[in-house]
Protein backbone atom coordinates (compact mmCIF):
# COMPACT_ATOMS: atom_id res chain seq x y z
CA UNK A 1 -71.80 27.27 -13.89
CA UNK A 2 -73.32 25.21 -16.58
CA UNK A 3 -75.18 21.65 -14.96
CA UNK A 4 -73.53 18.56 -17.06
CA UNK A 5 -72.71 15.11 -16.62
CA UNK A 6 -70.26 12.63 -18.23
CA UNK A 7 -70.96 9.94 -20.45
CA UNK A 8 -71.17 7.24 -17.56
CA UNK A 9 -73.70 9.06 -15.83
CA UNK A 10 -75.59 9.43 -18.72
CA UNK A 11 -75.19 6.27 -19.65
CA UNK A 12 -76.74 5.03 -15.84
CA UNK A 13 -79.48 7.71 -16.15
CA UNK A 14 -80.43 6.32 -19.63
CA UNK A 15 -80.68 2.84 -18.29
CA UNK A 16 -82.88 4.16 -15.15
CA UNK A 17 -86.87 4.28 -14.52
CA UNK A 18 -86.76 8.30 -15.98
CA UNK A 19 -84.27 9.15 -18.65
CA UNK A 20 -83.56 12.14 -20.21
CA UNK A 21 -84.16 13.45 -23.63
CA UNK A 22 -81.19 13.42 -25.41
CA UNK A 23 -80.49 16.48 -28.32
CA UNK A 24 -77.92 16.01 -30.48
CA UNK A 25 -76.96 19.53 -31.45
CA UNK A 26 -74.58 18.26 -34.60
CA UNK A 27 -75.13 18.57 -38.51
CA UNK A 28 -76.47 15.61 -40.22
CA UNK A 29 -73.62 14.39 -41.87
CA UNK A 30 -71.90 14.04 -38.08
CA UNK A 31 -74.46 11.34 -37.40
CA UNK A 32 -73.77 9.32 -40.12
CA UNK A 33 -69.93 9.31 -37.81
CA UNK A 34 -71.73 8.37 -34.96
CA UNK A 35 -75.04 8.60 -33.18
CA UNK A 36 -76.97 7.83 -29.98
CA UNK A 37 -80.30 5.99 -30.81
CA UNK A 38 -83.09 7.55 -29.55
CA UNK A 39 -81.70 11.02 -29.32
CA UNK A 40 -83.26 13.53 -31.19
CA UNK A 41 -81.72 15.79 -34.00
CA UNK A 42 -81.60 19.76 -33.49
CA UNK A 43 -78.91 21.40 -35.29
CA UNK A 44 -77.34 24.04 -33.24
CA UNK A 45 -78.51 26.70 -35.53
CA UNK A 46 -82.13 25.49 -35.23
CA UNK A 47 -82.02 25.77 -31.68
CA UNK A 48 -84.04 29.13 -31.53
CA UNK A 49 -86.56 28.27 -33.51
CA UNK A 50 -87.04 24.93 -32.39
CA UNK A 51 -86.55 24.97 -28.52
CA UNK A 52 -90.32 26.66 -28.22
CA UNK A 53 -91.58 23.05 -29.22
CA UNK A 54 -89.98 21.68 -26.20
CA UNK A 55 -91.89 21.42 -22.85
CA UNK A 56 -89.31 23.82 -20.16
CA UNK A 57 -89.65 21.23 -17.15
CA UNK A 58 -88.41 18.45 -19.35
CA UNK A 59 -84.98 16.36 -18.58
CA UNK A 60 -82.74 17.61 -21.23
CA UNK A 61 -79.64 16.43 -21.64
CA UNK A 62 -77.57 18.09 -25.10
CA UNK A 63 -74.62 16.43 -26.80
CA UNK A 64 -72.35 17.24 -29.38
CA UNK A 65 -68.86 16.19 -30.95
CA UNK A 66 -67.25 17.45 -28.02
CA UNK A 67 -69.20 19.25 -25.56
CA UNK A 68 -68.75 23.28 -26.95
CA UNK A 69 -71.78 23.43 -29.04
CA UNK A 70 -74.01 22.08 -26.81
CA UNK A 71 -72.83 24.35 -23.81
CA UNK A 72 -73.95 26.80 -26.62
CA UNK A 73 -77.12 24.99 -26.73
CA UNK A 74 -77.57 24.43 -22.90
CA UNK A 75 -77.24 27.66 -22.12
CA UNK A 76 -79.40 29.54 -24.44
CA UNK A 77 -82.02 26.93 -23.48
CA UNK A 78 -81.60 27.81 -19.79
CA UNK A 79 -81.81 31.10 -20.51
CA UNK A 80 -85.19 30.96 -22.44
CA UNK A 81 -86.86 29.75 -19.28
CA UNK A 82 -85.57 25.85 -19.51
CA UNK A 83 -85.58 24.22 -15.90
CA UNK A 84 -83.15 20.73 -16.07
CA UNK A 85 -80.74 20.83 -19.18
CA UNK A 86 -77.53 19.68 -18.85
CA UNK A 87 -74.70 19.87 -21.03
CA UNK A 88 -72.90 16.39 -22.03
CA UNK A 89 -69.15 16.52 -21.02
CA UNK A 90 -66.79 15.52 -23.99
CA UNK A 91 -69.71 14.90 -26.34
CA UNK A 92 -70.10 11.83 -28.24
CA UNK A 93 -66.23 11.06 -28.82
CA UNK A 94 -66.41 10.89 -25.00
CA UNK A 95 -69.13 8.71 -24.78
CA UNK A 96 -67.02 6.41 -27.86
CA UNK A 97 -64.31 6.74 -25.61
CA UNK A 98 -66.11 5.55 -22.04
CA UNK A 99 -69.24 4.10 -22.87
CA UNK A 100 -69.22 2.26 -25.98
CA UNK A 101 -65.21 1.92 -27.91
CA UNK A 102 -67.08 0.55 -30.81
CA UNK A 103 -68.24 3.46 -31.75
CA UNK A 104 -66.12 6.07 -34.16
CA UNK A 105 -64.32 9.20 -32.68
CA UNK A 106 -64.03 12.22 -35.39
């Protein structure tokens, strides 16, 4: 089973003494929608070629619209040797939805 977490808990890990990096697996024009600061930008299809710049026993947490593509993204991640990523449950409309309502859904 794929490790996640909900917005909330990201939300209280975020504000804690060691937060995760955040990876936003959308396309550019979804951030323009909505975006969580800080979080950095790899487009699921850049994944592959981008993970190996990544240190494996980082705190990874990946986010998306809705949580599909960055399962995607968790998992291959995991499976290239990856030791603490967790998938985002409902993606960023969730976290519009629980964290912060003045943000945009799409």
């Amino acid at each position: 089973m794929l490790p996640s977490l909900s917005p909330v808990e990201l939300q209280a890990e975020l504000q804690g003494p060691n937060p995760p990096t955040v990876i936003d697996v959308r396309e550019a024009h979804e951030l323009e929608i909505a975006s969580l600061k800080g979080a950095i930008h790899i487009p699921l299809g850049q994944v592959p070629e981008k993970v190996g710049d990544l240190n494996k026993d980082g705190n990874y947490v990946i986010m998306c619209r809705g949580g599909t593509r960055s399962a995607q993204a968790a998992t291959y991640m995991l499976q290239q040797g990856f030791t603490h990523v967790r998938n985002l449950t409902s993606g960023i409309n969730g976290w519009a939805r629980t964290v912060d309502p003045s943000m945009s859904e799409y």
